[in-house]
N, C-alpha and C. Protein backbone atom coordinates (compact mmCIF):
# COMPACT_ATOMS: atom_id res chain seq x y z
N UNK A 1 183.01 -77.13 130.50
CA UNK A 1 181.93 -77.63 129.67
C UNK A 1 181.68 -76.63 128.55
N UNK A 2 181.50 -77.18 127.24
CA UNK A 2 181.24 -76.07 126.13
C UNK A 2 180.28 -75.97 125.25
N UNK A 3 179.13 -77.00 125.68
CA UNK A 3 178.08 -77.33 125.50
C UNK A 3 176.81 -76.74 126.13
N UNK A 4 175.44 -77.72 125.54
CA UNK A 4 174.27 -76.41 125.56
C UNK A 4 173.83 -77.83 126.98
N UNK A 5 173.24 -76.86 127.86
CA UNK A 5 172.38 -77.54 129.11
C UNK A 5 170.68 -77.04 128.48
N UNK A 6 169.90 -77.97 129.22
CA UNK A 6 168.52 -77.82 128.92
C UNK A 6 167.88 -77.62 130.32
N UNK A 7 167.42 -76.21 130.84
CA UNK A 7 166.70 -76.06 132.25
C UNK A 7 165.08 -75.88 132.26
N UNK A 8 164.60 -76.87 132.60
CA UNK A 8 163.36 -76.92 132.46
C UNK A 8 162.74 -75.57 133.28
N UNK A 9 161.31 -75.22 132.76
CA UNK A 9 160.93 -74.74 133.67
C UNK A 9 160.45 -74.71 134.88
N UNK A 10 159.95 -75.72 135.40
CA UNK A 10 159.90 -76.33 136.66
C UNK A 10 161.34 -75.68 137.39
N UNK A 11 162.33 -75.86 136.79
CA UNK A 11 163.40 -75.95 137.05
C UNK A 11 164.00 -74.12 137.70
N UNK A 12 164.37 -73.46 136.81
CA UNK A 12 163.68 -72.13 137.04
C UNK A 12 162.91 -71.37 137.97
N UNK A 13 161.22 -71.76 138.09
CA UNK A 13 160.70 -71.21 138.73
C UNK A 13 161.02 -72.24 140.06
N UNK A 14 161.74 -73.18 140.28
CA UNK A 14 161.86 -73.40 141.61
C UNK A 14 163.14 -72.60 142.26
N UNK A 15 164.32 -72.10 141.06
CA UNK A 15 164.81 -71.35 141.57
C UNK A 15 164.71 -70.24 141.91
N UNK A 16 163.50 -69.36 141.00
CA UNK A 16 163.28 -68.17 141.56
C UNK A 16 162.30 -68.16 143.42
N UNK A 17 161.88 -69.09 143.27
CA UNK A 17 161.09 -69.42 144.65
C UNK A 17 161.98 -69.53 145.84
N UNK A 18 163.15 -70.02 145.68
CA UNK A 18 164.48 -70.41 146.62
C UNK A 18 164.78 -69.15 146.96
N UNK A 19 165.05 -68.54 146.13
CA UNK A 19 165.78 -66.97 146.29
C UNK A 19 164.98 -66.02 146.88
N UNK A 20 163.77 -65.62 145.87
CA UNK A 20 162.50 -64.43 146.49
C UNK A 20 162.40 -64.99 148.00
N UNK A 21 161.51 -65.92 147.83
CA UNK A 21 160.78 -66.04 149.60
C UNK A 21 161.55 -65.71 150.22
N UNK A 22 162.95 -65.97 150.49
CA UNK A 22 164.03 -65.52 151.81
C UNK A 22 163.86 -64.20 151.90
N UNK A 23 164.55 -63.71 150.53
CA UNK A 23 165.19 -62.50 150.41
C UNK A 23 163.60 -61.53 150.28
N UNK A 24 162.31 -61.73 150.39
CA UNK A 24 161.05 -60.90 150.18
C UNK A 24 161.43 -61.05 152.00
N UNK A 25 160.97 -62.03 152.50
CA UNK A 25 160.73 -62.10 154.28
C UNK A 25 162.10 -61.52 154.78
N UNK A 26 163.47 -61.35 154.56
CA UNK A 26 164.44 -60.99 155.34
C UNK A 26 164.56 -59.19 155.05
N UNK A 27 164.62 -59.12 153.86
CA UNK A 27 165.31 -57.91 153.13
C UNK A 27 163.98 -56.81 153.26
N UNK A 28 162.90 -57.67 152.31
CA UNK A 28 161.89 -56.36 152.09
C UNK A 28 162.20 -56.44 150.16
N UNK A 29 160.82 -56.04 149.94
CA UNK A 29 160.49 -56.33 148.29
C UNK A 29 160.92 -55.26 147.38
N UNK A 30 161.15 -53.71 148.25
CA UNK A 30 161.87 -52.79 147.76
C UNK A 30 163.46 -52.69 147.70
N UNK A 31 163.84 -53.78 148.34
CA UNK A 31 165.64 -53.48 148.54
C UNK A 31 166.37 -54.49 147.82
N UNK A 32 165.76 -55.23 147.19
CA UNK A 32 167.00 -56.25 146.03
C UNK A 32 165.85 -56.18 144.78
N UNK A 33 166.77 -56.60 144.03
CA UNK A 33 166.52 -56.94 142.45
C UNK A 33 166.67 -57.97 142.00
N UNK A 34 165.71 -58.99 141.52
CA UNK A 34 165.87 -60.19 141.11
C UNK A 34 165.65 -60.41 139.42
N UNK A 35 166.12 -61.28 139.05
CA UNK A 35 165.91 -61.47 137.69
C UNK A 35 166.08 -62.64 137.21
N UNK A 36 165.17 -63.62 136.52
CA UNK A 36 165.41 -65.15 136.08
C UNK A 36 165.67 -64.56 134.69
N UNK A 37 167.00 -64.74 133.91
CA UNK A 37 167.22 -64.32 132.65
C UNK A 37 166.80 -65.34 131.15
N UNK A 38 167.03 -66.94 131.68
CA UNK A 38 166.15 -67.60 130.55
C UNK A 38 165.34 -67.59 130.47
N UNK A 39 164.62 -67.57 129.02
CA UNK A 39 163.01 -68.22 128.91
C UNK A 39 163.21 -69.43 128.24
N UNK A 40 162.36 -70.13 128.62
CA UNK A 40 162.06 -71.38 128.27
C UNK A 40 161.10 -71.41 127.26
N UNK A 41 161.30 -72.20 125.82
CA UNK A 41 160.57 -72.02 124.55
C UNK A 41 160.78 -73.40 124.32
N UNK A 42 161.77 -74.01 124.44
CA UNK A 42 161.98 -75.14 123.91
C UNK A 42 160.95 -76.40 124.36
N UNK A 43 160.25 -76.89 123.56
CA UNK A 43 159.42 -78.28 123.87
C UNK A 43 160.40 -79.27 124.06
N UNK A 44 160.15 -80.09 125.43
CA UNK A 44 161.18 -81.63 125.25
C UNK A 44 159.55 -82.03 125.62
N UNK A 45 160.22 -83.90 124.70
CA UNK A 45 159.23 -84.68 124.35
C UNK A 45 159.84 -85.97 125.43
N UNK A 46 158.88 -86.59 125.43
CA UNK A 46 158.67 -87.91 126.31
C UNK A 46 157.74 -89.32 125.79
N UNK A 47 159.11 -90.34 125.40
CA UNK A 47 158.80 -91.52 124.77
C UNK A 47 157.91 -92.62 126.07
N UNK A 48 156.47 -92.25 126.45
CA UNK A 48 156.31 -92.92 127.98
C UNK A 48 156.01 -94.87 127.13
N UNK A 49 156.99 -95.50 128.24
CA UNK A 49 156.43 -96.77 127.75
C UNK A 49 155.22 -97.51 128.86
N UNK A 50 154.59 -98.46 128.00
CA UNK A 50 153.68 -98.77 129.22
C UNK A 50 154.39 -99.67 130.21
N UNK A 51 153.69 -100.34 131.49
CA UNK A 51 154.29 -101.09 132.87
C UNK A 51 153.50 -102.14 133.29
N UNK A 52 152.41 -102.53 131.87
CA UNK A 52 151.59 -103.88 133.00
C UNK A 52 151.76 -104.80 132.33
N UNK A 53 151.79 -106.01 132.65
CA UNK A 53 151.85 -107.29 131.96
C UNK A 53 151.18 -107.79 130.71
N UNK A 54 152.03 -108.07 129.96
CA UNK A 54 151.86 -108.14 128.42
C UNK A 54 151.95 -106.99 127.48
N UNK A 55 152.63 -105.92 127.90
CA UNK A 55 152.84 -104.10 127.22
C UNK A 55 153.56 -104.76 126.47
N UNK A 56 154.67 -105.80 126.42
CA UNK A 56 155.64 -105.94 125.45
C UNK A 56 155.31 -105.98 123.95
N UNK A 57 153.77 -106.67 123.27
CA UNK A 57 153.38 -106.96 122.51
C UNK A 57 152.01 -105.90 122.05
N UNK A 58 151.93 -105.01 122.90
CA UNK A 58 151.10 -103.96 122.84
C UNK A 58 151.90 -102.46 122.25
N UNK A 59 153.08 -102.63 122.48
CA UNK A 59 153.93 -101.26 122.40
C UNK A 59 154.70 -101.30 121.45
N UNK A 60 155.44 -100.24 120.77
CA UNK A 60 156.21 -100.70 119.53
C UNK A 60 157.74 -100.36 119.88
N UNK A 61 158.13 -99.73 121.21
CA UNK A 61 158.83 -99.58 121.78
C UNK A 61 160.00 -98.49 121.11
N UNK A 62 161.16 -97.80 120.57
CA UNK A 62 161.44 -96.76 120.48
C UNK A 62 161.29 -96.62 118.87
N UNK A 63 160.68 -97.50 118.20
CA UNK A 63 160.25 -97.18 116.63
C UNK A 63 159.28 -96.05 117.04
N UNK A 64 159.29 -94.88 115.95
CA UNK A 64 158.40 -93.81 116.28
C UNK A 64 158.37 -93.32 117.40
N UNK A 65 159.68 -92.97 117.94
CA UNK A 65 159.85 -92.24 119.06
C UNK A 65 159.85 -90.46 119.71
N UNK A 66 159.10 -90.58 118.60
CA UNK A 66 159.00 -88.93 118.91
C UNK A 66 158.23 -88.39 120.21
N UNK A 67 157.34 -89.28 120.44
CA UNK A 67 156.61 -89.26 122.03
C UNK A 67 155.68 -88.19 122.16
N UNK A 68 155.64 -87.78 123.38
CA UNK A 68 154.74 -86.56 122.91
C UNK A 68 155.08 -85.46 124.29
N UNK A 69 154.44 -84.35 123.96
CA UNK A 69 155.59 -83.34 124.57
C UNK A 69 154.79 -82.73 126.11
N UNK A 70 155.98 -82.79 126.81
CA UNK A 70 156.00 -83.13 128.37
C UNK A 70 155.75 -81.50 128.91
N UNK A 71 156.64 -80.73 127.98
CA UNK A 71 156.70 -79.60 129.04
C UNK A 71 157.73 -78.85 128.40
N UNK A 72 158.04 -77.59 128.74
CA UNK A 72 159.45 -76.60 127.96
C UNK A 72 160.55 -76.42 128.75
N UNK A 73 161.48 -76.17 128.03
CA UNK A 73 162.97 -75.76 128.85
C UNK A 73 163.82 -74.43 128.48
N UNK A 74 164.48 -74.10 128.77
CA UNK A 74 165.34 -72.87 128.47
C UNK A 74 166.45 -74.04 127.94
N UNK A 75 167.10 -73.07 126.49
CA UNK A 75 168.24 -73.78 126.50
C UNK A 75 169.79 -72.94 126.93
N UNK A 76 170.52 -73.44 127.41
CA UNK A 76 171.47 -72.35 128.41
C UNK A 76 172.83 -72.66 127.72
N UNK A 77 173.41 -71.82 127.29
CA UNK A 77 174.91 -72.27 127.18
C UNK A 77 175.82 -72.00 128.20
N UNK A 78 177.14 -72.44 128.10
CA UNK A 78 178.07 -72.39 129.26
C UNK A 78 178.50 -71.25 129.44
N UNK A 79 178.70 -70.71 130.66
CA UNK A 79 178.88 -69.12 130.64
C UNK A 79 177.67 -68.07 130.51
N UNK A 80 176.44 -69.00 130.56
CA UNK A 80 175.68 -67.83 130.53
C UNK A 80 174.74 -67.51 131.81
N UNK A 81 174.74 -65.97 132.05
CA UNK A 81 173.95 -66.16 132.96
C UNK A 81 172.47 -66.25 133.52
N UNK A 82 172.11 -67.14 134.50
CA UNK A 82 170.62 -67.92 134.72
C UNK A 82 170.30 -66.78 135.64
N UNK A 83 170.87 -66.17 136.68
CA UNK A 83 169.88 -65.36 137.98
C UNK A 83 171.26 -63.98 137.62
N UNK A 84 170.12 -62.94 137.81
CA UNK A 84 170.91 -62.10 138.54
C UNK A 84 170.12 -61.38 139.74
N UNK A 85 170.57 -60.72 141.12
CA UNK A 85 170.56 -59.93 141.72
C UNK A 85 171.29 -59.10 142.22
N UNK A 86 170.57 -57.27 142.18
CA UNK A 86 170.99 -56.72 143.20
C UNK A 86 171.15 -56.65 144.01
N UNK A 87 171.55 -55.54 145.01
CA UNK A 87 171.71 -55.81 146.52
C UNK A 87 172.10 -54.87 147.27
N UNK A 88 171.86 -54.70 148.41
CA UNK A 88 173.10 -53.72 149.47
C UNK A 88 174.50 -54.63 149.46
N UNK A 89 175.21 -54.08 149.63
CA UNK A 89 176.35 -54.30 149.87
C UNK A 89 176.50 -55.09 151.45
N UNK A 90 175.60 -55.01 152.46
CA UNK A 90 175.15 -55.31 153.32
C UNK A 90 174.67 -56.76 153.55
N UNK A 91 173.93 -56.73 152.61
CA UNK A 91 173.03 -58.01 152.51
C UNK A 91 173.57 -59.20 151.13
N UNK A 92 174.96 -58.74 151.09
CA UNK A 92 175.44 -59.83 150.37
C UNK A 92 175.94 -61.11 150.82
N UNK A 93 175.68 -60.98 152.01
CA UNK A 93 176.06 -63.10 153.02
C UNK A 93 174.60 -63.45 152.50
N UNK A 94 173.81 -62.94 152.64
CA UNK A 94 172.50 -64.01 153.10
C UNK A 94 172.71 -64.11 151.56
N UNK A 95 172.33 -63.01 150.27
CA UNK A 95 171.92 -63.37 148.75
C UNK A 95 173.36 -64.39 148.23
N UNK A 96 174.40 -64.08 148.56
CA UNK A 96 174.97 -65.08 148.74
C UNK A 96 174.69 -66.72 148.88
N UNK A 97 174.17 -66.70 150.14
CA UNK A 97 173.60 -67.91 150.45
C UNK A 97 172.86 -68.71 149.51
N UNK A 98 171.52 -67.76 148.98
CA UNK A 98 170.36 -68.06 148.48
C UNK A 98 170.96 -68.53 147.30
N UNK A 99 172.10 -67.64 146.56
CA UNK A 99 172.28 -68.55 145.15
C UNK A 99 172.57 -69.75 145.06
N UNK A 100 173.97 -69.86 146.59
CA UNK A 100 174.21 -70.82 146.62
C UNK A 100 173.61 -71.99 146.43
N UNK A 101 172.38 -72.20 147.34
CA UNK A 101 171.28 -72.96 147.40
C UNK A 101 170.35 -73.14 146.23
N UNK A 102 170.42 -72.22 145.70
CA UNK A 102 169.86 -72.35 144.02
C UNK A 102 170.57 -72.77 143.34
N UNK A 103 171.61 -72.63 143.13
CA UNK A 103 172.94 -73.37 141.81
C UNK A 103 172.63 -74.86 142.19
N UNK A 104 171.96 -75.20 143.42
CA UNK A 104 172.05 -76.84 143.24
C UNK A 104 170.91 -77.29 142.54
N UNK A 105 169.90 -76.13 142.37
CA UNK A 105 168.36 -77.34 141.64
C UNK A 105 168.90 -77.10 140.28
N UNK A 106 170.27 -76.95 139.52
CA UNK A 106 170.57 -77.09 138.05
C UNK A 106 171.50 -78.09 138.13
N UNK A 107 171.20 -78.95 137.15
CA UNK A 107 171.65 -80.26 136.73
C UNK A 107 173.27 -80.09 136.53
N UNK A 108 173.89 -78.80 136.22
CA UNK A 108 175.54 -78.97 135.71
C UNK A 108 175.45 -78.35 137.11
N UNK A 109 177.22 -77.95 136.54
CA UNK A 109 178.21 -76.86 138.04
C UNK A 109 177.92 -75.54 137.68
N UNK A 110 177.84 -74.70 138.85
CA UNK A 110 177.09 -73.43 138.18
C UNK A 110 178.49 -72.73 139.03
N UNK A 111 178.67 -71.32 139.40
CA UNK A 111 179.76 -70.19 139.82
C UNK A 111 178.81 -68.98 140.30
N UNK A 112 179.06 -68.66 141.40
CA UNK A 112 178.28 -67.08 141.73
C UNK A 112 179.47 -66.10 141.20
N UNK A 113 179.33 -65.07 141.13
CA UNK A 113 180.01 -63.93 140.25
C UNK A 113 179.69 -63.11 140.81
N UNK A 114 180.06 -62.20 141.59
CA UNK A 114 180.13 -60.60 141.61
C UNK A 114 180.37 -59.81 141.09
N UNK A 115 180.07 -58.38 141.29
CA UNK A 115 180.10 -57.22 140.41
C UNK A 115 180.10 -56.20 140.98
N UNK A 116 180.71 -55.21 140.93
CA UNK A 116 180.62 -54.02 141.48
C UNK A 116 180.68 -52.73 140.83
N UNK A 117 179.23 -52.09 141.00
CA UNK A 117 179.19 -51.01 139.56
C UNK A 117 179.34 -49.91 140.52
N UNK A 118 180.54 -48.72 140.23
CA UNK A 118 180.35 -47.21 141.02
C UNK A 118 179.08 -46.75 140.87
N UNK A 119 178.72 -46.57 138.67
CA UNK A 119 177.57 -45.57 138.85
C UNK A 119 176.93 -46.14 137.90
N UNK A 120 175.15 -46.11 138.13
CA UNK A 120 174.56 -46.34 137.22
C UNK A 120 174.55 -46.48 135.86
N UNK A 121 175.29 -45.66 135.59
CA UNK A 121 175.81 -45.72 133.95
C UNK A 121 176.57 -46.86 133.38
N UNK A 122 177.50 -47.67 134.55
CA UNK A 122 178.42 -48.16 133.85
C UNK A 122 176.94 -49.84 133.60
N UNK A 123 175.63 -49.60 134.64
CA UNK A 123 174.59 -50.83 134.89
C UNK A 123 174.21 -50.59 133.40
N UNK A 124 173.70 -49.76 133.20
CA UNK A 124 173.00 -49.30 131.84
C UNK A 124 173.91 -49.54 130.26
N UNK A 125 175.65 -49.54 130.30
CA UNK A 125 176.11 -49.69 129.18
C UNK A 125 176.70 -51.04 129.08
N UNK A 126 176.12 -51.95 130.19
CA UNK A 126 175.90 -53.04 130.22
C UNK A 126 175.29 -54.14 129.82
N UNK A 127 174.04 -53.25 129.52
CA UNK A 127 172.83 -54.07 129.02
C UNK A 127 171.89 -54.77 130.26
N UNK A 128 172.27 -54.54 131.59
CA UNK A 128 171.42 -54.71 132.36
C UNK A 128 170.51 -53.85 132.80
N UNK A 129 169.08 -53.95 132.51
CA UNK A 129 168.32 -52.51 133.17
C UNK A 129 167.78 -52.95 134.55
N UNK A 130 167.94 -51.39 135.08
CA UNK A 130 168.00 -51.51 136.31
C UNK A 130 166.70 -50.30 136.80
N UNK A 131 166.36 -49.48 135.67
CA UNK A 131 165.44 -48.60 136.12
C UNK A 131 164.00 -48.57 135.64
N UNK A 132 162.64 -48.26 135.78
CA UNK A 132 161.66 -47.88 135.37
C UNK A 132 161.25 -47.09 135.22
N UNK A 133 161.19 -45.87 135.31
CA UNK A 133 160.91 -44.45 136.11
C UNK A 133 159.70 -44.33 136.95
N UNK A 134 158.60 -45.29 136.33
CA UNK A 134 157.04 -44.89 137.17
C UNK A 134 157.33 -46.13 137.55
N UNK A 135 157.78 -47.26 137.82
CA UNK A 135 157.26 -48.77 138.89
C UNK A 135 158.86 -48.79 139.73
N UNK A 136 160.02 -48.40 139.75
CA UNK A 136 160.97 -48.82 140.44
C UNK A 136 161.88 -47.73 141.12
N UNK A 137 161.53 -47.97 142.16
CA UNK A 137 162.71 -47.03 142.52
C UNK A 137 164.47 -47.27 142.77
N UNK A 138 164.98 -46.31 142.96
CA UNK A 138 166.88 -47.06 142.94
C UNK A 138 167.29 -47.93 143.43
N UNK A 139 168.03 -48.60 143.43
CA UNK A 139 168.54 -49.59 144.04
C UNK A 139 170.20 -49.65 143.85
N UNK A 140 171.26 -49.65 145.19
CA UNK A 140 172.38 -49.84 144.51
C UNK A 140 172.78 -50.74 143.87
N UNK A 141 174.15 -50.43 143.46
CA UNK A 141 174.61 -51.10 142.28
C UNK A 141 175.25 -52.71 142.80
N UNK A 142 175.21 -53.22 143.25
CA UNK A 142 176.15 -54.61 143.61
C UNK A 142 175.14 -55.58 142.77
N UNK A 143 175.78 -56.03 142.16
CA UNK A 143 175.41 -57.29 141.32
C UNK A 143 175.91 -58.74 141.84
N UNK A 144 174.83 -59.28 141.56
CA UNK A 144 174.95 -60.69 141.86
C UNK A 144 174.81 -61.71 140.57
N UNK A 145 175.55 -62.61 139.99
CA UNK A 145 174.86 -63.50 138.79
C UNK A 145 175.39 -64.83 139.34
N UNK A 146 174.78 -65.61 138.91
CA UNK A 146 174.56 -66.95 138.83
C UNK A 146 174.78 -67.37 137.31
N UNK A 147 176.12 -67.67 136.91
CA UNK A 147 176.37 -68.46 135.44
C UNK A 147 176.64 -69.73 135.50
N UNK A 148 176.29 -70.78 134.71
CA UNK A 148 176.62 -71.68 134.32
C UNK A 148 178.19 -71.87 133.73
N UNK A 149 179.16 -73.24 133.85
CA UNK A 149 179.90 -72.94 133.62
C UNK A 149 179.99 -74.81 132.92
């Protein structure tokens, strides 16, 4: 696919909900790293028609269809990535799992991806940050992403 997908936010925060709750109750809130990487800016609109008897002559039907706006989405291209997490090296069956189970609340085919960084440095010339100095403490390096494909 080489085209743009549209992930609502609904959409999103139900995946970050799939993932955290397990991985907060199994793991512990200090030992993985989660990250939802789209934001959602984009307004989609909604042409609602009416449903009771006689709407036909009441409605003007898709003349002036601009509608009015429902809610926002992230817009995602192919190859890009939607989740990432860290991890132990340990606890990569279960986060495993969890993406798995997340790649299905997105409308296309999604791919889990691994990663394996020796040393912090190579996380950092990456463009992924991984540190805070006053709110986070270390975490190893095993990467997890969730891309669209």
């Amino acid at each position: 696919m080489n085209s743009q997908i549209q992930i609502s936010s609904n959409t999103l925060e139900a995946i970050r909900i799939t993932i955290n709750g397990v991985l907060q109750r199994k793991l512990g809130r200090l030992n993985y790293r989660l990250r939802v990487r789209p934001k959602p800016f984009q307004k989609y609109r909604e042409n609602r028609m009416l449903a009771f008897a006689g709407a036909d002559r009441v409605q003007s039907g898709m003349r002036n269809s601009f509608g009015r706006s429902t809610g926002v989405c992230a817009r995602v291209r192919a190859g890009q990535i939607v989740v990432d997490v860290g991890c132990y090296l340990r606890n990569l069956p279960l986060v495993r799992d969890r993406l798995r189970i997340a790649s299905m609340k997105i409308s296309s085919s999604c791919q889990i991806v691994i990663l394996k960084y020796k040393t912090p440095e190579l996380l950092k010339k990456s463009g992924l940050p991984l540190y805070d100095d006053k709110k986070r403490r270390e975490i190893p390096i095993y990467e997890l992403e969730i891309a669209t494909t």
